[in-house]
N, C-alpha and C. Protein backbone atom coordinates (compact mmCIF):
# COMPACT_ATOMS: atom_id res chain seq x y z
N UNK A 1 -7.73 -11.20 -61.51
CA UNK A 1 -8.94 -10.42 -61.68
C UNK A 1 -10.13 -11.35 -61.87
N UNK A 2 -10.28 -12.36 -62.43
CA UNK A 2 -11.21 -13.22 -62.97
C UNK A 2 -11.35 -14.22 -61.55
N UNK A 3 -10.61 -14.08 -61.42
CA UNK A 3 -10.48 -14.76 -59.79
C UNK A 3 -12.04 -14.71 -58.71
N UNK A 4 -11.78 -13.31 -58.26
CA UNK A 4 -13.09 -12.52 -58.03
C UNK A 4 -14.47 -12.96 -58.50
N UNK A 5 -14.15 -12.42 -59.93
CA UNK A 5 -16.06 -12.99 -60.40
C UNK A 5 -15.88 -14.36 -60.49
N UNK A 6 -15.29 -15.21 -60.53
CA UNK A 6 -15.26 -16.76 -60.28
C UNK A 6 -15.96 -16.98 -59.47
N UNK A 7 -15.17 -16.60 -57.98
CA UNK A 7 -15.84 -16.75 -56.77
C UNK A 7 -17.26 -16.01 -56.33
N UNK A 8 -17.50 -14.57 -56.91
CA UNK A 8 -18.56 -14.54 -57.28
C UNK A 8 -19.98 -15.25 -57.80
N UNK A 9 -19.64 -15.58 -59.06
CA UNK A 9 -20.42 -16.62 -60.04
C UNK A 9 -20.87 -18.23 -59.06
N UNK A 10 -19.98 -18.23 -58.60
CA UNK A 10 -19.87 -19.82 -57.88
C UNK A 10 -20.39 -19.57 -56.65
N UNK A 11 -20.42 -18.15 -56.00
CA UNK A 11 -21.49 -18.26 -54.56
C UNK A 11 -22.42 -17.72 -54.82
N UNK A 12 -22.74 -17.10 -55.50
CA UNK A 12 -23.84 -15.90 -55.87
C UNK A 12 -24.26 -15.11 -55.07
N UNK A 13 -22.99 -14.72 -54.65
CA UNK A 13 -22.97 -13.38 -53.84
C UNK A 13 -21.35 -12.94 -53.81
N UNK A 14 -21.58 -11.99 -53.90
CA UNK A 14 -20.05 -11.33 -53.78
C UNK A 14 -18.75 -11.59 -52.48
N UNK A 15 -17.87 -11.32 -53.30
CA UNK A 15 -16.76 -11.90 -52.23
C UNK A 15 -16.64 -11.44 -51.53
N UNK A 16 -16.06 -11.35 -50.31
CA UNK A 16 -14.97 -10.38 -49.51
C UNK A 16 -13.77 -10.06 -49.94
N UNK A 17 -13.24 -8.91 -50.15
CA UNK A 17 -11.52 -8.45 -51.07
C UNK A 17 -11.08 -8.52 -49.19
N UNK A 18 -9.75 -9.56 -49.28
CA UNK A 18 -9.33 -9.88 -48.18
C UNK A 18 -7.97 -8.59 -48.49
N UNK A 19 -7.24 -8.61 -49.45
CA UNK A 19 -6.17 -7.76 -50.00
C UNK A 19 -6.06 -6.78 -50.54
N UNK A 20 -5.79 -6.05 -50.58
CA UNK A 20 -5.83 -4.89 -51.40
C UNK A 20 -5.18 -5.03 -53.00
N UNK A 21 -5.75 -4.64 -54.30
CA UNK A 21 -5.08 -5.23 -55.15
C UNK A 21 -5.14 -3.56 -55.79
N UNK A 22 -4.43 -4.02 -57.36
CA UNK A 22 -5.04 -2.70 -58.21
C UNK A 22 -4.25 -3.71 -59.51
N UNK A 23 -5.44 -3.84 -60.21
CA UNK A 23 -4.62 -4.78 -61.33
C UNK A 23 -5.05 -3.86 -62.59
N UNK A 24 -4.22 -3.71 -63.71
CA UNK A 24 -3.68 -2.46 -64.89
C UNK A 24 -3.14 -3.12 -66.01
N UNK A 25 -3.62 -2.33 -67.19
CA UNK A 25 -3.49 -3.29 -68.23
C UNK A 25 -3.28 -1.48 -69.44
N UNK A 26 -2.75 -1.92 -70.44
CA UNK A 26 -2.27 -0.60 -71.11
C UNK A 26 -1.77 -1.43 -72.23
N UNK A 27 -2.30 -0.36 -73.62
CA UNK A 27 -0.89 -0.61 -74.69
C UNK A 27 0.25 -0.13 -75.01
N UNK A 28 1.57 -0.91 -75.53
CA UNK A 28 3.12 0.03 -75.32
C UNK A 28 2.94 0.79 -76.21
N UNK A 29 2.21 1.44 -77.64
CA UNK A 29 2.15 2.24 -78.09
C UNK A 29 0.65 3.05 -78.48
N UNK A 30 0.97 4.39 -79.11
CA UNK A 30 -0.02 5.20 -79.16
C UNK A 30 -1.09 4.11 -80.72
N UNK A 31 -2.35 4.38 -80.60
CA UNK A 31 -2.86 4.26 -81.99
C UNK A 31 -2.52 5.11 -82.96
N UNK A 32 -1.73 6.55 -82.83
CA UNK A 32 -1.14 6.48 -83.76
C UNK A 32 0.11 6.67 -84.26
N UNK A 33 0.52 5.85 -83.38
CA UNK A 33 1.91 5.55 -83.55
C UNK A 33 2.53 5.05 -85.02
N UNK A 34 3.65 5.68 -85.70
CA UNK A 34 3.81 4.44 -87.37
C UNK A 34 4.89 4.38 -87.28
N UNK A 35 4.97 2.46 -87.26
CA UNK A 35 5.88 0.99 -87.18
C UNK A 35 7.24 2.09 -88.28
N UNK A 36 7.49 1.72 -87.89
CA UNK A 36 8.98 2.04 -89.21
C UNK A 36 9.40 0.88 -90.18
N UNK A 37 9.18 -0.33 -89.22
CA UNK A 37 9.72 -1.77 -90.10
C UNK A 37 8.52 -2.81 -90.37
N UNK A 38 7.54 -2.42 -90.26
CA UNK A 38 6.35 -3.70 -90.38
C UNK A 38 5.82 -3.43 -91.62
N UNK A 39 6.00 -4.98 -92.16
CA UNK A 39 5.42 -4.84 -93.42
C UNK A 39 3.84 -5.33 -93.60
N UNK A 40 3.16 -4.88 -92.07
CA UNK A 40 1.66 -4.90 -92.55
C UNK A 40 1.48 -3.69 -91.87
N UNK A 41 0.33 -3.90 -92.18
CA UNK A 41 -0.77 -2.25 -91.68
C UNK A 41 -1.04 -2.48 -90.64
N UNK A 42 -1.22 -1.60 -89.57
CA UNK A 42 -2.15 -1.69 -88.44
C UNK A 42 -3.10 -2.53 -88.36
N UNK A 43 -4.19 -3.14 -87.34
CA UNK A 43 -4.47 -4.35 -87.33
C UNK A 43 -5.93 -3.76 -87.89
N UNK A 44 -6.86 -4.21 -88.88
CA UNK A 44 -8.24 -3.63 -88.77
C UNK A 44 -9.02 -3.31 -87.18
N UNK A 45 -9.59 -1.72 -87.74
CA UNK A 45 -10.55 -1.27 -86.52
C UNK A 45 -9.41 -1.16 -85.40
N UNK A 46 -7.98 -0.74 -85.62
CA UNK A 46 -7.19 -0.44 -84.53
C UNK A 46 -7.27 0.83 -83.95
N UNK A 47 -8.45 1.95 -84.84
CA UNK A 47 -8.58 3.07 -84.61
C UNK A 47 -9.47 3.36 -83.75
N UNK A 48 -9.98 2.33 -83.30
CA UNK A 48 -11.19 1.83 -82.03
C UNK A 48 -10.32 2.13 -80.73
N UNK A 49 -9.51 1.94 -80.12
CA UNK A 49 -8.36 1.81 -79.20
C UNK A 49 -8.42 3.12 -79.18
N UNK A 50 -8.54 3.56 -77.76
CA UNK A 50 -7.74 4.61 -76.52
C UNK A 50 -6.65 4.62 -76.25
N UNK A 51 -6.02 5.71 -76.67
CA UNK A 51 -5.18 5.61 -75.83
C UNK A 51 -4.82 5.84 -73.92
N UNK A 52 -4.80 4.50 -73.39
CA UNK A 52 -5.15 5.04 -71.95
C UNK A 52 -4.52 3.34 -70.92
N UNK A 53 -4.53 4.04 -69.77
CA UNK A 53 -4.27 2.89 -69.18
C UNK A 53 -5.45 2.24 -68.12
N UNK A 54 -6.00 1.11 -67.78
CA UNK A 54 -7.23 0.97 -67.64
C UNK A 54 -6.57 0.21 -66.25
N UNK A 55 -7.28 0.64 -65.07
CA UNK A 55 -7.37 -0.02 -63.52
C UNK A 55 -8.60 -0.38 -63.46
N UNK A 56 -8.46 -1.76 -62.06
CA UNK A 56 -9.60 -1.81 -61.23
C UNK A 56 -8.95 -2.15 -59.71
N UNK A 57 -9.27 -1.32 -59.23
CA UNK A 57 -8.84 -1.35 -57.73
C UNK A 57 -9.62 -2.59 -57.11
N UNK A 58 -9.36 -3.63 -56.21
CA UNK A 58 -10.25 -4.49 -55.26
C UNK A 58 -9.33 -4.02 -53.94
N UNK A 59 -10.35 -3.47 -52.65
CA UNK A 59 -9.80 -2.38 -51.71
C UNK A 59 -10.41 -3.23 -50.71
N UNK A 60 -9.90 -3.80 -49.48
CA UNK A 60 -10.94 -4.51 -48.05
C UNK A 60 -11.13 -3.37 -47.39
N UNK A 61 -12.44 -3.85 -46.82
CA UNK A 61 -12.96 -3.15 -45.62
C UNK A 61 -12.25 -2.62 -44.75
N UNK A 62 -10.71 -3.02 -44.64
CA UNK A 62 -9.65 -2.46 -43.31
C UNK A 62 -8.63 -1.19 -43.90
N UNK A 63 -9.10 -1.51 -45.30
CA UNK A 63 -7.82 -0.74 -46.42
C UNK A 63 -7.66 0.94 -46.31
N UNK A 64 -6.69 1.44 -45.98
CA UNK A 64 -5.81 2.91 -45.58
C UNK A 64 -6.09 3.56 -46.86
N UNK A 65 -6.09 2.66 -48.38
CA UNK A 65 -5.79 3.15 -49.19
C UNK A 65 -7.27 4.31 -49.92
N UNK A 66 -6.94 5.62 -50.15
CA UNK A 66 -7.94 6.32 -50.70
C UNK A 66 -7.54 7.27 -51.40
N UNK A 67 -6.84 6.51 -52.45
CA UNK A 67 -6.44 7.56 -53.93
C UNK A 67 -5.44 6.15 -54.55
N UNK A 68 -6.13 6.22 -55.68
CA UNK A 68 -4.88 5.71 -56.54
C UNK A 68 -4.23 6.79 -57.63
N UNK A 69 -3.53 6.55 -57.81
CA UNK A 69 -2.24 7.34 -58.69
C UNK A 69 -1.90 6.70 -59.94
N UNK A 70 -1.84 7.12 -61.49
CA UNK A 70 -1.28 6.49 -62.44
C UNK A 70 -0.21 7.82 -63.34
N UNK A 71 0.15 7.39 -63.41
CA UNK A 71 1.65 7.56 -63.87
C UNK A 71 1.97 7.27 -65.47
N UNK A 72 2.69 7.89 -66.54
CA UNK A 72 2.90 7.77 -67.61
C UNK A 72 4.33 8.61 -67.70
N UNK A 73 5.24 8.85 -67.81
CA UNK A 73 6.58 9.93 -67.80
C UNK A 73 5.99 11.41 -67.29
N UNK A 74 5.56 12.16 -68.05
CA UNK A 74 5.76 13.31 -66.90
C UNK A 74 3.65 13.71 -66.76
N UNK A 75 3.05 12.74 -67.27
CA UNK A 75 1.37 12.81 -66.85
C UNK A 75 1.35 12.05 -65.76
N UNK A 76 0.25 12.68 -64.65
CA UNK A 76 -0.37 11.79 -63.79
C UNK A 76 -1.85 12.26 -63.50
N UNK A 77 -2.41 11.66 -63.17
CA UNK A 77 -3.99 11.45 -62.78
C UNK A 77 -4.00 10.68 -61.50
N UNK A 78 -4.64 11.50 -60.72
CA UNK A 78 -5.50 10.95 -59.02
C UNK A 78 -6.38 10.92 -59.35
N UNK A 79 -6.87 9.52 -58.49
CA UNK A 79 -8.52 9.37 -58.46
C UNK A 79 -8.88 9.17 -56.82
N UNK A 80 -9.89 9.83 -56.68
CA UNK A 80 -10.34 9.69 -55.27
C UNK A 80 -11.63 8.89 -54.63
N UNK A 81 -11.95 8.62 -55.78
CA UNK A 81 -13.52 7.96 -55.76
C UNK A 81 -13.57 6.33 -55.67
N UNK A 82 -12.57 6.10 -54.73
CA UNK A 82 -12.59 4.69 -54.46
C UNK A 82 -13.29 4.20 -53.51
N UNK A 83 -14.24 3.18 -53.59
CA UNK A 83 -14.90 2.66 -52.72
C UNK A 83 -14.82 1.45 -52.03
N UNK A 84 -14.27 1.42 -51.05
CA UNK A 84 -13.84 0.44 -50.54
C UNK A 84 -14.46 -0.92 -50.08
N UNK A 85 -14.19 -2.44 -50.35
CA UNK A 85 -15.15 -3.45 -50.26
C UNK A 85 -15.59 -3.64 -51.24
N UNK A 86 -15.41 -3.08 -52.72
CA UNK A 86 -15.92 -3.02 -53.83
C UNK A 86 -15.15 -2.95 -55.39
N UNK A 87 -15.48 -3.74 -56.46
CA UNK A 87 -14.24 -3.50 -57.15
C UNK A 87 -14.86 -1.98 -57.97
N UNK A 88 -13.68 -1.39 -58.33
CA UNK A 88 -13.39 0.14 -59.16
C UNK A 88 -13.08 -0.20 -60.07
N UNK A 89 -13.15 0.66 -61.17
CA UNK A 89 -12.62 0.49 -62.77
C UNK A 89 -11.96 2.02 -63.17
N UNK A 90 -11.16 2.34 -63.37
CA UNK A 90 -10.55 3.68 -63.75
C UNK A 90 -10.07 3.98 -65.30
N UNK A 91 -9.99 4.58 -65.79
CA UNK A 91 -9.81 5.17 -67.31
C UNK A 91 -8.77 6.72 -66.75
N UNK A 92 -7.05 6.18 -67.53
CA UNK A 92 -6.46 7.59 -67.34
C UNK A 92 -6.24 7.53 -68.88
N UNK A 93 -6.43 8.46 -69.73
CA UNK A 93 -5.70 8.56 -70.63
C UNK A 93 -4.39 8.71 -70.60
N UNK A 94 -3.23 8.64 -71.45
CA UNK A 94 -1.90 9.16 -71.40
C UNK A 94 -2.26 10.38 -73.04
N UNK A 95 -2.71 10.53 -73.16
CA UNK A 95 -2.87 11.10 -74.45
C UNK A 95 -1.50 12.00 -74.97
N UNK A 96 -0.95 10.49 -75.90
CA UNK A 96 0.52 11.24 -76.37
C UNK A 96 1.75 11.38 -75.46
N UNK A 97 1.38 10.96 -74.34
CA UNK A 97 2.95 10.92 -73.10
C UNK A 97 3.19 9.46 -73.73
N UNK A 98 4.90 9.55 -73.35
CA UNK A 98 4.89 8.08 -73.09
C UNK A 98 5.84 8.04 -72.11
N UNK A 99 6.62 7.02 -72.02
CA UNK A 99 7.64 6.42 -70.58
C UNK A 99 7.48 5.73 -69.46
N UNK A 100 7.42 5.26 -68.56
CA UNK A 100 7.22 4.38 -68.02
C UNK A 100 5.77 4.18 -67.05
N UNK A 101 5.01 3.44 -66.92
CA UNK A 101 4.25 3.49 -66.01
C UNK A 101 4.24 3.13 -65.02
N UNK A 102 3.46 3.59 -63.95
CA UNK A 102 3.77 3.60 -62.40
C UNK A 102 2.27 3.89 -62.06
N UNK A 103 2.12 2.93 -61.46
CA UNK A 103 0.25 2.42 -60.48
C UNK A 103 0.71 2.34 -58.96
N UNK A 104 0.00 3.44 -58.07
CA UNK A 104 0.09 3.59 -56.70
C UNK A 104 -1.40 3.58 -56.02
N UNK A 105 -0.85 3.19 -54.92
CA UNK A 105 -2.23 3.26 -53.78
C UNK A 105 -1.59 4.19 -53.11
N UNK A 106 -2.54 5.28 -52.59
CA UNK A 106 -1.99 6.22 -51.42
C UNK A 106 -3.29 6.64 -50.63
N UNK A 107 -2.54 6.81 -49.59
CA UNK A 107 -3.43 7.22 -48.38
C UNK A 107 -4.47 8.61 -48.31
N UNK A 108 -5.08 8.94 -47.43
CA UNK A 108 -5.43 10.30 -47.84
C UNK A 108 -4.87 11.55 -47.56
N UNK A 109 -3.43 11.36 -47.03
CA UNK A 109 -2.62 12.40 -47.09
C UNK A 109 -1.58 12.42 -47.99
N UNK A 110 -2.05 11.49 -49.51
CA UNK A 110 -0.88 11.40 -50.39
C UNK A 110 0.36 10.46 -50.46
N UNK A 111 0.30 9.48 -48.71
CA UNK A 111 1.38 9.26 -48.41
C UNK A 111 1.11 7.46 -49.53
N UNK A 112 2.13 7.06 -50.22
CA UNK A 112 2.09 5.84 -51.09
C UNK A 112 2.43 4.90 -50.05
N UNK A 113 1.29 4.12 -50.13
CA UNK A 113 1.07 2.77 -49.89
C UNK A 113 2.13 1.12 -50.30
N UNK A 114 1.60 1.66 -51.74
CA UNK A 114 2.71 0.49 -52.44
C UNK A 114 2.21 1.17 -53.81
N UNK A 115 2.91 1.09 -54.57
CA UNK A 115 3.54 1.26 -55.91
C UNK A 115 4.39 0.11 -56.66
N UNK A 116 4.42 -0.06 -58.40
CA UNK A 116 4.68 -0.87 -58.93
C UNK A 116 4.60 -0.82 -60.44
N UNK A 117 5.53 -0.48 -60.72
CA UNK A 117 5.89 0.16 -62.26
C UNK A 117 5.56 -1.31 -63.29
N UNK A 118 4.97 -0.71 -64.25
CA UNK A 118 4.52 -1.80 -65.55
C UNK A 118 5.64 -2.12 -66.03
N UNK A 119 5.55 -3.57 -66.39
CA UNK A 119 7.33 -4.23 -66.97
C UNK A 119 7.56 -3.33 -68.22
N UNK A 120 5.93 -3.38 -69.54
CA UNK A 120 6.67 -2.72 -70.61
C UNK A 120 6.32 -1.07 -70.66
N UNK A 121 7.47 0.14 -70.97
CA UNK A 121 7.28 1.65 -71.31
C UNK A 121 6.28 1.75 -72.54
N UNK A 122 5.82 3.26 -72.74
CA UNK A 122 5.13 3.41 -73.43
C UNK A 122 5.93 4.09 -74.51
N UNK A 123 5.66 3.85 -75.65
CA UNK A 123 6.51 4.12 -76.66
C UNK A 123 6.27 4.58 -77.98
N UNK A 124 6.13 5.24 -78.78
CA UNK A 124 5.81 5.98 -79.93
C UNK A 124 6.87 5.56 -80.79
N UNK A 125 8.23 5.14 -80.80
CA UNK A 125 9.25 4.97 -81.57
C UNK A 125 9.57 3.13 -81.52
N UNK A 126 8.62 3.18 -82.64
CA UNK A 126 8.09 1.60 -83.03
C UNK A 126 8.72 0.61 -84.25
N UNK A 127 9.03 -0.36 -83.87
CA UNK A 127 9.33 -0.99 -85.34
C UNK A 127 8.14 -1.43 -86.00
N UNK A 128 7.42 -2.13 -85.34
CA UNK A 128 5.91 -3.06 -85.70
C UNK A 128 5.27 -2.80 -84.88
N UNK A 129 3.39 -2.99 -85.31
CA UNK A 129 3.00 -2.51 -84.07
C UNK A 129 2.37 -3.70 -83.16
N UNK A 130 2.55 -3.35 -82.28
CA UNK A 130 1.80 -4.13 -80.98
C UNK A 130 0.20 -3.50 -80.36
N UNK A 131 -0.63 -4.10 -80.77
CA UNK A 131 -1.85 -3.61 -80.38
C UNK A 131 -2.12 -4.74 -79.00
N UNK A 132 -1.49 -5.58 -78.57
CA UNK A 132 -1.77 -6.09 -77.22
C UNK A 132 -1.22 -5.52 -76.40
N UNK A 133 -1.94 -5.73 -75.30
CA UNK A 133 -2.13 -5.16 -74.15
C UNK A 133 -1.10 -5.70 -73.09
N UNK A 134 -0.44 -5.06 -72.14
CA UNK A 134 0.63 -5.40 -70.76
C UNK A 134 -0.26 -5.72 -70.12
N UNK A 135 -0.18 -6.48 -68.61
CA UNK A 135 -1.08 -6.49 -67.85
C UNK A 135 -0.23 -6.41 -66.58
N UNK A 136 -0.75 -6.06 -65.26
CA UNK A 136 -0.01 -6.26 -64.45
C UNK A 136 -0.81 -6.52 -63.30
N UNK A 137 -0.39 -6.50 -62.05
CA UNK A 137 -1.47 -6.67 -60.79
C UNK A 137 -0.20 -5.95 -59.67
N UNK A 138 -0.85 -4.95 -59.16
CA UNK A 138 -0.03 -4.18 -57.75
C UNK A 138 -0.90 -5.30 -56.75
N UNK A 139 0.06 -5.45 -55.69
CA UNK A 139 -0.36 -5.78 -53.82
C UNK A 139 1.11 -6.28 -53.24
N UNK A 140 0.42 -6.19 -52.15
CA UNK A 140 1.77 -6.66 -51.14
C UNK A 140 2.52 -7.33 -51.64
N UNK A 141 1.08 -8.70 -51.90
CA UNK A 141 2.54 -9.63 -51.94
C UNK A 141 3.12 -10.08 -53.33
N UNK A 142 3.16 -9.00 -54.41
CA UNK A 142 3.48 -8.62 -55.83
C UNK A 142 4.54 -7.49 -55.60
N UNK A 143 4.24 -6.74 -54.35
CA UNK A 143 4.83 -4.82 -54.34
C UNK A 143 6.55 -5.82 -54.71
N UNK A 144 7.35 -4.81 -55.02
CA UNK A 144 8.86 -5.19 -55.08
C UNK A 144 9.46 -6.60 -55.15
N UNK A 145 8.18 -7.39 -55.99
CA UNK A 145 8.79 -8.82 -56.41
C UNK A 145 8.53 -8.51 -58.25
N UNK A 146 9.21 -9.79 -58.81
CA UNK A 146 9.44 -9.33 -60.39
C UNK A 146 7.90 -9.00 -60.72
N UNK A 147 7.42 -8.34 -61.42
CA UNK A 147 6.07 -7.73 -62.00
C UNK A 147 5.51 -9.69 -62.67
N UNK A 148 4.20 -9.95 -62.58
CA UNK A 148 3.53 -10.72 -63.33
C UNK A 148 3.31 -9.98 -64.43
N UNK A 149 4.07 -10.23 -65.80
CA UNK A 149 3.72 -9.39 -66.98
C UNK A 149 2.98 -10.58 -67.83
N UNK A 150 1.51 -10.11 -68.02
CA UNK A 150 1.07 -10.59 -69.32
C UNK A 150 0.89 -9.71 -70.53
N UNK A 151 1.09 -10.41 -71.54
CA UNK A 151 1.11 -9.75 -72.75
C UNK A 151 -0.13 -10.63 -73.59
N UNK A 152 -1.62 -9.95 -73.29
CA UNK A 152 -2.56 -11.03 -74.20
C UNK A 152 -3.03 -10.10 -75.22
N UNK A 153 -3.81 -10.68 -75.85
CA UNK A 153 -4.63 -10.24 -77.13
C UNK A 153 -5.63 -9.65 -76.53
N UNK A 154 -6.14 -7.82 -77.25
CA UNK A 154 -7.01 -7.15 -77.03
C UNK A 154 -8.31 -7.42 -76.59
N UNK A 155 -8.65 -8.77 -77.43
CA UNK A 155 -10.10 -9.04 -76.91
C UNK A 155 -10.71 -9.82 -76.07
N UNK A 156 -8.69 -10.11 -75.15
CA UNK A 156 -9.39 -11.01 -73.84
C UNK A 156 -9.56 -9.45 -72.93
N UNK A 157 -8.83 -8.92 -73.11
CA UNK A 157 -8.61 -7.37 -72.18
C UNK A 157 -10.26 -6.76 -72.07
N UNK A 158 -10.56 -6.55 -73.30
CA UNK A 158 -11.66 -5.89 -73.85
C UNK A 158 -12.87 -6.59 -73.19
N UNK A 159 -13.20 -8.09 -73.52
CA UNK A 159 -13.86 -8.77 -72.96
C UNK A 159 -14.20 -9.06 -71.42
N UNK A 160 -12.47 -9.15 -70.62
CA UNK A 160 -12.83 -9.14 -69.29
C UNK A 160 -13.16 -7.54 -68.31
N UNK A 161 -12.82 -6.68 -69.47
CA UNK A 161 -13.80 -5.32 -68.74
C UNK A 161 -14.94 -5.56 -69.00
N UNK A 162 -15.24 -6.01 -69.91
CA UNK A 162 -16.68 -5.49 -70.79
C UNK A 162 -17.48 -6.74 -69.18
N UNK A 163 -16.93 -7.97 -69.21
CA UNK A 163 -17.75 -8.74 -68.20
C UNK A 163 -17.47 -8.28 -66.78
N UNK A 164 -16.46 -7.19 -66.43
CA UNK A 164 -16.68 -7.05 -64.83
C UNK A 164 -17.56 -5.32 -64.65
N UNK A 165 -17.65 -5.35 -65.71
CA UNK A 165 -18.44 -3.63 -66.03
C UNK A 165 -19.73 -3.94 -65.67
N UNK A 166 -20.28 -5.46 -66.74
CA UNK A 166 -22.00 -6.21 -66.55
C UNK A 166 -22.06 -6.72 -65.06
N UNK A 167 -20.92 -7.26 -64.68
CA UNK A 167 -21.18 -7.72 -63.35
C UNK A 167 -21.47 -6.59 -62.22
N UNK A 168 -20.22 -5.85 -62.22
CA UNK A 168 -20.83 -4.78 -61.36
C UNK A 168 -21.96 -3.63 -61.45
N UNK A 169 -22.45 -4.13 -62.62
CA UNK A 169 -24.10 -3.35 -63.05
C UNK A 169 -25.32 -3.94 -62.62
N UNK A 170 -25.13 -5.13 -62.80
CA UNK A 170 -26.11 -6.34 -62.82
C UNK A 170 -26.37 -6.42 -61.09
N UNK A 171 -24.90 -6.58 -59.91
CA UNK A 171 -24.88 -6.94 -58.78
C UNK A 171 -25.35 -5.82 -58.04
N UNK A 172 -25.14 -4.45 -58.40
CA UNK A 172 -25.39 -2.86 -57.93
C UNK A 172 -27.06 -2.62 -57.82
């Protein structure tokens, strides 16, 4: 993802998205989820946190794809407002589902593109809590190879929306 505004920043002008991507980032449990075995409290200001799973589509100019799909056990949310040549930012809540997640590109007759389930489920039945974030990245050449799972701290997550939100405000 940082990739992008790199190359951005360094030409000062926007890239070309040669690939189609959709990179997704989520926490494995609800905020109010309660640890059964942790002997601390929730992390301060953890009540700040959505529960939700957060995309940004990067779509090329040649790309079929016009709907992404997110997935939580039995919730899903379509979005249709993808603009292609351009990066997207999406907000699904799961509010209170949990089970596995699943990020699709599909066509405009529904038909899936590529799909690519998040390494970690979403989970309410907690020992300790985990307020970091999964990360993942859907594309080709990711579709049906082991998932890139990162597991970072909230306020790189937080931070690199908060800077591709200014960028695509600033460049618009």
């Amino acid at each position: 993802m940082s990739d992008y505004f790199i190359k951005w920043y360094k030409a000062g002008a926007r890239p070309t998205i040669e690939e189609d991507s959709v990179h997704f980032n989520y926490r494995p449990h609800s905020v109010n989820a309660i640890a059964s075995a942790d002997t601390l409290p929730p992390p301060t200001n953890a009540s700040v946190s959505v529960d939700a799973i957060y995309a940004s589509t990067y779509l090329s100019a040649a790309s079929t794809a016009a709907q992404l799909r997110i997935r939580v056990g039995d919730m899903q949310q379509t979005f249709t407002n993808i603009t292609k040549s351009e990066v997207n930012t999406f907000t699904a809540p799961w509010n209170g589902h949990t089970g596995r997640v699943e990020v699709a590109l599909l066509d405009n007759t529904g038909k899936e593109l590529m799909k690519k389930h998040g390494e970690v489920p979403i989970s309410n039945d907690i020992k300790t809590y985990n307020f970091n974030y999964a990360a993942d990245v859907l594309s080709k050449s990711a579709s049906g190879s082991a998932p890139a799972l990162l597991v970072l701290p909230r306020v790189h997550i937080v931070l690199s929306l908060f800077i591709s939100q200014v960028a695509i405000y600033q460049m618009c």
